[in-house]
C-alpha atoms as a PDB file:
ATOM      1  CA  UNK A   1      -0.481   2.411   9.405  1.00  0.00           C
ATOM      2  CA  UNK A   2      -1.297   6.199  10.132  1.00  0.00           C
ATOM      3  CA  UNK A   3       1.644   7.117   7.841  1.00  0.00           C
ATOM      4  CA  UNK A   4       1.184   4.541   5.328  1.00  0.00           C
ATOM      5  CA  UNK A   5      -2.396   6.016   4.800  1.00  0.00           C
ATOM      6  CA  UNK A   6      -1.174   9.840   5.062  1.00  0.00           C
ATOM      7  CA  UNK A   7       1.107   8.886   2.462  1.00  0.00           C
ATOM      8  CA  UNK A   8      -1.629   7.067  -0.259  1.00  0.00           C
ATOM      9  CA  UNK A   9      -3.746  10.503   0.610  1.00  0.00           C
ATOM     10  CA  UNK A  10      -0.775  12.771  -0.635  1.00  0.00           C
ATOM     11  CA  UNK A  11      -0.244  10.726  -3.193  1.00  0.00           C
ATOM     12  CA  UNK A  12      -4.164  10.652  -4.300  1.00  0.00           C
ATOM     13  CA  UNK A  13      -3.907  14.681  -4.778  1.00  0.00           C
ATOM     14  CA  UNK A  14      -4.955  15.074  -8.480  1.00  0.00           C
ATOM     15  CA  UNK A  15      -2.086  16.361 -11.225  1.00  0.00           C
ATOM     16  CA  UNK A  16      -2.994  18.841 -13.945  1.00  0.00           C
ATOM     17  CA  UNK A  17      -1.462  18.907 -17.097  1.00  0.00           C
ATOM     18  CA  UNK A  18      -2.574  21.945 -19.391  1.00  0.00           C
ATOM     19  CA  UNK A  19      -6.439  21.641 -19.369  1.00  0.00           C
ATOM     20  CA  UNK A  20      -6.675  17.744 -18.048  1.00  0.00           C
ATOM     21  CA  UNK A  21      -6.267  16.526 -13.987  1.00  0.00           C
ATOM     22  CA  UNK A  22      -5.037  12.865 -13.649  1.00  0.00           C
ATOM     23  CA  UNK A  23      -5.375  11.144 -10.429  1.00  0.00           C
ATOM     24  CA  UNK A  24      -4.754   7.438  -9.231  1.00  0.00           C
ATOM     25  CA  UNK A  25      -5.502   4.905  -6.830  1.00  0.00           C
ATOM     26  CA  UNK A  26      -2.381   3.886  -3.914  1.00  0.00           C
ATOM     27  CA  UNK A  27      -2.808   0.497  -2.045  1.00  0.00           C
ATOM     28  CA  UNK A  28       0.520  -0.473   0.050  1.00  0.00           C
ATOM     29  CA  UNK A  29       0.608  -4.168   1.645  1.00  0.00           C
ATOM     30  CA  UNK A  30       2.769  -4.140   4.833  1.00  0.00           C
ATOM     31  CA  UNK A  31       4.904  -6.766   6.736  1.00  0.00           C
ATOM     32  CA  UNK A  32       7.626  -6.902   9.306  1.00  0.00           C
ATOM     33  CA  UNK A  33      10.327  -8.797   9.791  1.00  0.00           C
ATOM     34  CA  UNK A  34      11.285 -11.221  12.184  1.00  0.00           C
ATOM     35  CA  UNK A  35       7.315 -11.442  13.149  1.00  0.00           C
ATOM     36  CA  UNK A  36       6.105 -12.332   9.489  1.00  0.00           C
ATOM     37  CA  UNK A  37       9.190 -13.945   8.975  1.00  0.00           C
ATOM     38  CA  UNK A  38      12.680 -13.785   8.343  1.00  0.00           C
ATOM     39  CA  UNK A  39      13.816 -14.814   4.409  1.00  0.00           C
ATOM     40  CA  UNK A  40      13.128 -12.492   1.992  1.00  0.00           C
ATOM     41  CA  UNK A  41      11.054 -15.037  -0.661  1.00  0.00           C
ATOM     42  CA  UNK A  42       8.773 -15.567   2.371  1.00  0.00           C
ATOM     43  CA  UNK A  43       8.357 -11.612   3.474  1.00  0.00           C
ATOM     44  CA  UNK A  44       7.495 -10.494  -0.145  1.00  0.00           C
ATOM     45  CA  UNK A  45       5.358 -13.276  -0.511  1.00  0.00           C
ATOM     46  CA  UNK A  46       3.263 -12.119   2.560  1.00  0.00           C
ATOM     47  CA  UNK A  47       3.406  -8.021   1.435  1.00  0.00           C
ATOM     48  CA  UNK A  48       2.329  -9.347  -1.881  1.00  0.00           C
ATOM     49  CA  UNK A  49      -1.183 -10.525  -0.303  1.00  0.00           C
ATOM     50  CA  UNK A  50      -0.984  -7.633   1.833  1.00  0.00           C
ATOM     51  CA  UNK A  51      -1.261  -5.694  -1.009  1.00  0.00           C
ATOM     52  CA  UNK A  52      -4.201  -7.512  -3.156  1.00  0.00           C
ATOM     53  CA  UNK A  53      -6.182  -6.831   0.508  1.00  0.00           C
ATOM     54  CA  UNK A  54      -5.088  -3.330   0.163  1.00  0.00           C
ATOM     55  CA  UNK A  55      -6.349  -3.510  -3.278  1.00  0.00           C
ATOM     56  CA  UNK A  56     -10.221  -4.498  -2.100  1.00  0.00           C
ATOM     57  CA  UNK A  57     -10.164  -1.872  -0.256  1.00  0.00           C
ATOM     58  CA  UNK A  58      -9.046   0.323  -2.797  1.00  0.00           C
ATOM     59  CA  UNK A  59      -6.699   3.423  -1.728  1.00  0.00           C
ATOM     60  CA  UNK A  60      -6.035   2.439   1.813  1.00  0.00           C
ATOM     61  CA  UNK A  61      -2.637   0.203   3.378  1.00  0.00           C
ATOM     62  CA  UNK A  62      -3.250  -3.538   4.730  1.00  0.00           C
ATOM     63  CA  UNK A  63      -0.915  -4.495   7.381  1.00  0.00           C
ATOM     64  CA  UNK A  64      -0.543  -8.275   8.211  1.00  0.00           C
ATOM     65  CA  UNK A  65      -0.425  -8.942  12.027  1.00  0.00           C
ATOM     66  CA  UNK A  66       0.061 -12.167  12.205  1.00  0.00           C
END
């Protein structure tokens, strides 16, 4: 988690093109396999509601533990 979240914050560093800065918002769902499950329809399934709870919080990584 500490390097998903160290990763969002470097990414979160505003960019400056001529006069204007952009910046964005990073969320990153996170699963592991065999403990979240083992087929592949099933583990993106489970980052991809990892990620909309990464989204509430808004520029953070959700990890699902169970």
């Amino acid at each position: 988690m500490q390097l998903a979240n160290n990763f969002i914050n470097d990414l979160m560093q505003p960019i400056t093109a001529g006069n204007t800065k952009f910046s964005d918002t990073f969320s990153i769902g996170i699963v592991s396999a065999p403990k979240n499950g083992s087929e592949l329809e099933v583990l993106l399934n489970k980052a991809d509601i990892a990620m909309y709870e990464a989204k509430k919080r808004r520029n953070e990584a959700f990890l699902i533990s169970r």
